[in-house]
N, C-alpha and C. Protein backbone atom coordinates (compact mmCIF):
# COMPACT_ATOMS: atom_id res chain seq x y z
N UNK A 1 5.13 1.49 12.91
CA UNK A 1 6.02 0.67 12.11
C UNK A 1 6.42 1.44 10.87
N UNK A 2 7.37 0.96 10.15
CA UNK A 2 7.99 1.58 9.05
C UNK A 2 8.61 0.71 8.18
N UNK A 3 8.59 1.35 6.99
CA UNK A 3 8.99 0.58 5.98
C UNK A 3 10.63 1.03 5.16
N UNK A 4 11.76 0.33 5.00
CA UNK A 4 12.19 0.94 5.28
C UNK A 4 13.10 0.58 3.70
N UNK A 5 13.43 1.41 2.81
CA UNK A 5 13.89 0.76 1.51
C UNK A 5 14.74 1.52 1.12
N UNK A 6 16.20 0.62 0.73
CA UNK A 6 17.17 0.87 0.81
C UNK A 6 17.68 0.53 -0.95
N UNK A 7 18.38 1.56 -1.81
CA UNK A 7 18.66 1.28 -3.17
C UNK A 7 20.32 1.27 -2.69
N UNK A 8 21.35 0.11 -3.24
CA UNK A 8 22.47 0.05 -3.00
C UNK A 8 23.10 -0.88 -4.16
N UNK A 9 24.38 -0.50 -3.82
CA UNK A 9 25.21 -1.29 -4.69
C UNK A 9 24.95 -2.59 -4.94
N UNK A 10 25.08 -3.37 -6.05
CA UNK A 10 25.03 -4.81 -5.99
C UNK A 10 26.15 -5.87 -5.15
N UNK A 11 27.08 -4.83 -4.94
CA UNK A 11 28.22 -5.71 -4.22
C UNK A 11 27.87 -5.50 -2.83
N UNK A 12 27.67 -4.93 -2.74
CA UNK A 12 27.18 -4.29 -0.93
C UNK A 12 26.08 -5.26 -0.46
N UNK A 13 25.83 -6.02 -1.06
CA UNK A 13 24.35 -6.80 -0.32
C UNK A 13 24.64 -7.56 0.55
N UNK A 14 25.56 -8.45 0.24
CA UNK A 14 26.20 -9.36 1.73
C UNK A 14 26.76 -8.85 2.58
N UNK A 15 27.13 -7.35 2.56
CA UNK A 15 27.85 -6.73 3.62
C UNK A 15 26.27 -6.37 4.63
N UNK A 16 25.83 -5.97 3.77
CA UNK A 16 24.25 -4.93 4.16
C UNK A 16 23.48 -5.93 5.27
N UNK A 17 23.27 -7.26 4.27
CA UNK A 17 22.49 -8.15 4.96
C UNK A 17 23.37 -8.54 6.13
N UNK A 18 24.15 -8.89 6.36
CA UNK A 18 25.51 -9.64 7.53
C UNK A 18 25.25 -8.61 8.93
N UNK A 19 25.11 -7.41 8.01
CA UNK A 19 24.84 -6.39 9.30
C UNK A 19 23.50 -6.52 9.82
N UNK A 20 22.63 -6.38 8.58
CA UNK A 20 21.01 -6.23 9.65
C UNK A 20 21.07 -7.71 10.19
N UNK A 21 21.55 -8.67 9.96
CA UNK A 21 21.46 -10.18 10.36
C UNK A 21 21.77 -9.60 12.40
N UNK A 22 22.96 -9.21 12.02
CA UNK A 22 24.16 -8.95 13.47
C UNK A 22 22.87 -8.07 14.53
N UNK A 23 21.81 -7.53 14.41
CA UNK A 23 21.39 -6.40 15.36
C UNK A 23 20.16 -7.05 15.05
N UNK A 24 19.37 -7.87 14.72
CA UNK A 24 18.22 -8.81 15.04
C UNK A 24 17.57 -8.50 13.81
N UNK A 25 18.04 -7.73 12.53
CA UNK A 25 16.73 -7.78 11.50
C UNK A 25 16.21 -9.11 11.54
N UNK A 26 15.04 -9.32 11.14
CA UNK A 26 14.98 -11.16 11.08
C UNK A 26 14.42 -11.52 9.69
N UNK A 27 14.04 -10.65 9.31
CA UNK A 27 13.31 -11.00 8.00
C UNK A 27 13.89 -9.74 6.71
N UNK A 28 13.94 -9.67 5.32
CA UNK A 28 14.30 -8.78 4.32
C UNK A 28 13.41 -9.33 3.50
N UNK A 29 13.21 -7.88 1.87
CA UNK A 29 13.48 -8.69 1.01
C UNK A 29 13.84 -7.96 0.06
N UNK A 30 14.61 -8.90 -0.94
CA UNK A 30 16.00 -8.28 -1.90
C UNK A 30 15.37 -8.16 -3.11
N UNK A 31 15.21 -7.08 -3.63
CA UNK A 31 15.18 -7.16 -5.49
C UNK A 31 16.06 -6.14 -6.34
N UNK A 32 16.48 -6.98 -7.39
CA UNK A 32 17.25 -6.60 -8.25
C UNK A 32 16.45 -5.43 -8.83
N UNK A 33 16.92 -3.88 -8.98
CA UNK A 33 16.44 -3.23 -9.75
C UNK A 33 17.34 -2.35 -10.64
N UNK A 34 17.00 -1.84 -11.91
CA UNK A 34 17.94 -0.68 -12.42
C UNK A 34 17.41 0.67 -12.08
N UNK A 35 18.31 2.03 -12.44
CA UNK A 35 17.32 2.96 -11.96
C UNK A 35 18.81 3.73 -12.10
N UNK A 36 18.94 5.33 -12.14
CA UNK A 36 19.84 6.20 -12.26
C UNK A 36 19.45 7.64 -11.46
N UNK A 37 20.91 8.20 -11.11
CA UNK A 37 20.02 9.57 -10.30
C UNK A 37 21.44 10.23 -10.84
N UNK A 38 21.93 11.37 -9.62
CA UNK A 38 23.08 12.25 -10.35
C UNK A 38 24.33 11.21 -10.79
N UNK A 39 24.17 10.02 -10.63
CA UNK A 39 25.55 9.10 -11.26
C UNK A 39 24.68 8.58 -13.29
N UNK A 40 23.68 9.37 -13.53
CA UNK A 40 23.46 8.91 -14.56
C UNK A 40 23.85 7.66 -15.38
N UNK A 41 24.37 7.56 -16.63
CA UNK A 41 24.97 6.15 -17.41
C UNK A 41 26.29 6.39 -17.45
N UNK A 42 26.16 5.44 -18.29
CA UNK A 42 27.65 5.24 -18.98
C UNK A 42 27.65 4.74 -19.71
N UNK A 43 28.84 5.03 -21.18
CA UNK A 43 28.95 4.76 -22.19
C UNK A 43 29.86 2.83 -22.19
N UNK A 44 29.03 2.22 -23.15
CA UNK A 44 29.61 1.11 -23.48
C UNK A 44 30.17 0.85 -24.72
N UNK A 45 30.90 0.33 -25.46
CA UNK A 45 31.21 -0.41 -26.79
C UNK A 45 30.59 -1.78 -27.21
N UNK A 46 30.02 -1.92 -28.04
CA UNK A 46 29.86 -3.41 -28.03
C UNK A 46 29.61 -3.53 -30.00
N UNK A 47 30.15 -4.44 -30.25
CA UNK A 47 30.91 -5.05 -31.47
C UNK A 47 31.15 -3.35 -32.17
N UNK A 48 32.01 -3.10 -31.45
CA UNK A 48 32.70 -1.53 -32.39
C UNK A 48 31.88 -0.64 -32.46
N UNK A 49 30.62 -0.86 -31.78
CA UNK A 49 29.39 0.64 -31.60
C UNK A 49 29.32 1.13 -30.16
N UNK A 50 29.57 1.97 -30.29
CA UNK A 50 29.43 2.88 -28.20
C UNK A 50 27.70 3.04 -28.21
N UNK A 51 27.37 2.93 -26.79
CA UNK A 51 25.89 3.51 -26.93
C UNK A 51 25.91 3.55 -25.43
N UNK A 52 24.62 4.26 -25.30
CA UNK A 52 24.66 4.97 -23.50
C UNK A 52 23.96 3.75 -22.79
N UNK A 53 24.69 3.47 -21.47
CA UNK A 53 23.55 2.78 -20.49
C UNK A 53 23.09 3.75 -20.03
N UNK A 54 21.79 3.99 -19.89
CA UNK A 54 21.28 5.04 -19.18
C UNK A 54 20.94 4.45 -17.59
N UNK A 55 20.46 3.20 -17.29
CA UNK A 55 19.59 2.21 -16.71
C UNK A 55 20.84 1.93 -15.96
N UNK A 56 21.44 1.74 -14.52
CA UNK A 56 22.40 1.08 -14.01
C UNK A 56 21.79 -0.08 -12.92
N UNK A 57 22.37 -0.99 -12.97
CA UNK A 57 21.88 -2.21 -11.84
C UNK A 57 22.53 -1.71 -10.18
N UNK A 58 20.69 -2.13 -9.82
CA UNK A 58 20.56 -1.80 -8.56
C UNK A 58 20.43 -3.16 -7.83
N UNK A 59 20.40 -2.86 -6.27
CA UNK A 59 19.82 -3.57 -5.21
C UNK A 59 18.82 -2.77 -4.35
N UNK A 60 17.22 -3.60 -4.56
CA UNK A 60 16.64 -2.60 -3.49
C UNK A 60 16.57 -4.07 -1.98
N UNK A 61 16.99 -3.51 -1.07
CA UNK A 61 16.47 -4.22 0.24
C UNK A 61 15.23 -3.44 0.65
N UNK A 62 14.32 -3.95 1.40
CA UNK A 62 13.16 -3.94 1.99
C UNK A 62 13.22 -4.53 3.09
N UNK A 63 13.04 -3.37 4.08
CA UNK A 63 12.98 -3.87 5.84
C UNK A 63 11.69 -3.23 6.48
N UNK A 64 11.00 -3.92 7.24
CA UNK A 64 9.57 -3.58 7.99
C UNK A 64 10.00 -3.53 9.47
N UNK A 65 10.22 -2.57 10.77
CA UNK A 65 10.63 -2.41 11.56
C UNK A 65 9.62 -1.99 11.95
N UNK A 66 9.94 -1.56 13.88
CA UNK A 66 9.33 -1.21 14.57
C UNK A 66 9.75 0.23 14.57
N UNK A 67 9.04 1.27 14.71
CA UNK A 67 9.27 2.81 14.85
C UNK A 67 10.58 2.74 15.83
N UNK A 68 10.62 2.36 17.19
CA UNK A 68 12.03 2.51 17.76
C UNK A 68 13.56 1.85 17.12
N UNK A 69 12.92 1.21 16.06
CA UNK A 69 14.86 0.58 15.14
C UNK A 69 14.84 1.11 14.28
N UNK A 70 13.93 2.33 13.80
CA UNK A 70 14.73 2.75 12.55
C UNK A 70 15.35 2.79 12.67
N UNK A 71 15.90 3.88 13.32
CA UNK A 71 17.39 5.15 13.31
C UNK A 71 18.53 3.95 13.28
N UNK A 72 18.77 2.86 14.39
CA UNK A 72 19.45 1.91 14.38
C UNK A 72 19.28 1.05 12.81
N UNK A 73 18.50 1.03 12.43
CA UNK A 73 19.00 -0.20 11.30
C UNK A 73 19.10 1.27 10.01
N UNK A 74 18.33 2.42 9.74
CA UNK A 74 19.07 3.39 8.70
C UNK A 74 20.78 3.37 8.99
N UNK A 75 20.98 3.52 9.97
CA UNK A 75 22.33 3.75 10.41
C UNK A 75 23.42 2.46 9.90
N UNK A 76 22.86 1.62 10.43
CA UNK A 76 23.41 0.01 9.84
C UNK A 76 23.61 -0.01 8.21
N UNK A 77 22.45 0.48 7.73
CA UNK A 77 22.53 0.50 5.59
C UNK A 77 23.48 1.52 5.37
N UNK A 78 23.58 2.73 6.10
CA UNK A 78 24.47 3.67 5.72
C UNK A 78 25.98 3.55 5.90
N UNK A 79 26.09 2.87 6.95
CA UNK A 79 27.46 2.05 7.37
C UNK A 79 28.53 1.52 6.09
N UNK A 80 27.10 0.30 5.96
CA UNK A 80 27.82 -0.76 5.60
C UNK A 80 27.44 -0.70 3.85
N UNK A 81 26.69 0.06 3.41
CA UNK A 81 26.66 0.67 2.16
C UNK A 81 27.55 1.69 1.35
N UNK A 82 27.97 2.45 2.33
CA UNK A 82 28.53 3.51 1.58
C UNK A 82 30.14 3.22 1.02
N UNK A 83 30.21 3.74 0.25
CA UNK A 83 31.46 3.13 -0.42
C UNK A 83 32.70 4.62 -0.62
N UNK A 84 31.47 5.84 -0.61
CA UNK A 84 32.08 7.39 -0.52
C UNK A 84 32.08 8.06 -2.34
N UNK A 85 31.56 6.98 -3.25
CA UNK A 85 31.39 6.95 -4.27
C UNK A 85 30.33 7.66 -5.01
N UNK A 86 30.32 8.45 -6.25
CA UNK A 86 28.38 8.39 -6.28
C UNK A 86 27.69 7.43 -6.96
N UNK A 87 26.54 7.36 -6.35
CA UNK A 87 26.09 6.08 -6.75
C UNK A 87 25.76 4.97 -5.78
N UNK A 88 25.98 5.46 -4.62
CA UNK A 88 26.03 4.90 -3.23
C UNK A 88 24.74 4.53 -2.79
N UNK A 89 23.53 5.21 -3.30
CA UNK A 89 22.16 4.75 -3.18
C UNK A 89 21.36 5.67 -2.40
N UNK A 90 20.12 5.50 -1.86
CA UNK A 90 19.40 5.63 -1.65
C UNK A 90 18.82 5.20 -0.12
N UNK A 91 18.18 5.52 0.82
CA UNK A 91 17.35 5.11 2.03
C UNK A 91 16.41 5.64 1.78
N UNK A 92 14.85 5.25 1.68
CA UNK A 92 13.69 5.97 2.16
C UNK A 92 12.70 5.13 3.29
N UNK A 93 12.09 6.34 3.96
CA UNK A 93 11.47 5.50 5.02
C UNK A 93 9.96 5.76 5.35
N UNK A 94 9.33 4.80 5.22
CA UNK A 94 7.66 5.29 5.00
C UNK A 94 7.30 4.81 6.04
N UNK A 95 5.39 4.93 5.96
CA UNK A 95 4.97 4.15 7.02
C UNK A 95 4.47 3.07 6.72
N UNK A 96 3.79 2.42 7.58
CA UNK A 96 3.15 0.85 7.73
C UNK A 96 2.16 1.02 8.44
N UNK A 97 0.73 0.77 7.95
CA UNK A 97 -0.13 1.33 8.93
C UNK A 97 0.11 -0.37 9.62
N UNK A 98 -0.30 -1.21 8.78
CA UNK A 98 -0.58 -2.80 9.73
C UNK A 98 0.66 -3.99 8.45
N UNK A 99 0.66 -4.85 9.49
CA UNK A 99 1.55 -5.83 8.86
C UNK A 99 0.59 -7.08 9.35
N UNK A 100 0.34 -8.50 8.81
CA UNK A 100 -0.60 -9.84 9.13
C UNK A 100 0.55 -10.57 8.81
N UNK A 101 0.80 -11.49 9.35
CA UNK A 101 1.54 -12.72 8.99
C UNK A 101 0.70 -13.59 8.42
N UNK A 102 0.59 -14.22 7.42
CA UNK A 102 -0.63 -15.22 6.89
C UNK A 102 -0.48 -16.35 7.21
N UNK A 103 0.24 -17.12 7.87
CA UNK A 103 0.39 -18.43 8.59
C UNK A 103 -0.52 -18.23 9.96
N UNK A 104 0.08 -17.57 10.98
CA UNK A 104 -0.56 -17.03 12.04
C UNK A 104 -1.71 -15.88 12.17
N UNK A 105 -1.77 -15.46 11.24
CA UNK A 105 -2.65 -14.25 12.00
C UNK A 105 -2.14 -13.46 12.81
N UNK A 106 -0.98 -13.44 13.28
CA UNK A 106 -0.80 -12.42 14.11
C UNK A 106 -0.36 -11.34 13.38
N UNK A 107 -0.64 -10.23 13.63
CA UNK A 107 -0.85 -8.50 13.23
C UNK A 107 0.46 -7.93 14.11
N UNK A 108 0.47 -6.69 13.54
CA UNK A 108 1.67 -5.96 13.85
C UNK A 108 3.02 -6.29 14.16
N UNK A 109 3.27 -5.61 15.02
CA UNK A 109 4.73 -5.64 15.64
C UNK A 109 4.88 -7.56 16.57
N UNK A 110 4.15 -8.14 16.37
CA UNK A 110 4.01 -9.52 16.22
C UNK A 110 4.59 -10.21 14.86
N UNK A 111 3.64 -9.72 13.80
CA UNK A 111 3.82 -9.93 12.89
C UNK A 111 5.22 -9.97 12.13
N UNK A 112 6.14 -9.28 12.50
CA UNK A 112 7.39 -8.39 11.97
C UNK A 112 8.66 -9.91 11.98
């Protein structure tokens, strides 16, 4: 299993989710984060003073898959994420040694 976490645009989330919805993701989960890479800040004004955002607002999704959907659902975030912009985000993909559902008890690729 794998874990699979995706940093994206804030507008891109209903596109993102609509897709993993469409190819059986069944479960996510969404958090708001800030965070900067080569798209660094940007300068703001506010009451007649400029100052740097350094910090830009993110979306991280979080998906727990089975080793055979990565490639299919990376492919799906990259799709429906990319905008061709920088700033387009991020995919990383780890492992999962075990997943429990705490209602059921059921473990693993059950669990999912």
């Amino acid at each position: 299993m794998k874990k699979i976490e995706a940093i994206i645009k804030p507008f891109k989330l209903d596109e993102v989710r609509e897709a993993l919805s469409e190819i059986g993701v069944s479960g996510l989960t969404v958090t708001e984060v800030k965070g900067f890479g080569r798209q660094k800040g940007h300068t703001e004004l506010y009451r007649g003073a400029e100052y740097v955002v350094d910090f830009l607002p993110k979306i991280k999704v979080e998906v727990v898959v089975t080793d055979d959907r990565v490639a299919q659902v990376v492919d799906v975030i990259m799709e429906t994420a990319r905008t061709g912009k920088i700033g387009d985000g991020k995919i990383f993909v780890l492992p999962v040694e075990q997943v429990i559902r705490i209602r059921t008890g059921e473990t693993d690729g059950n669990a999912i």
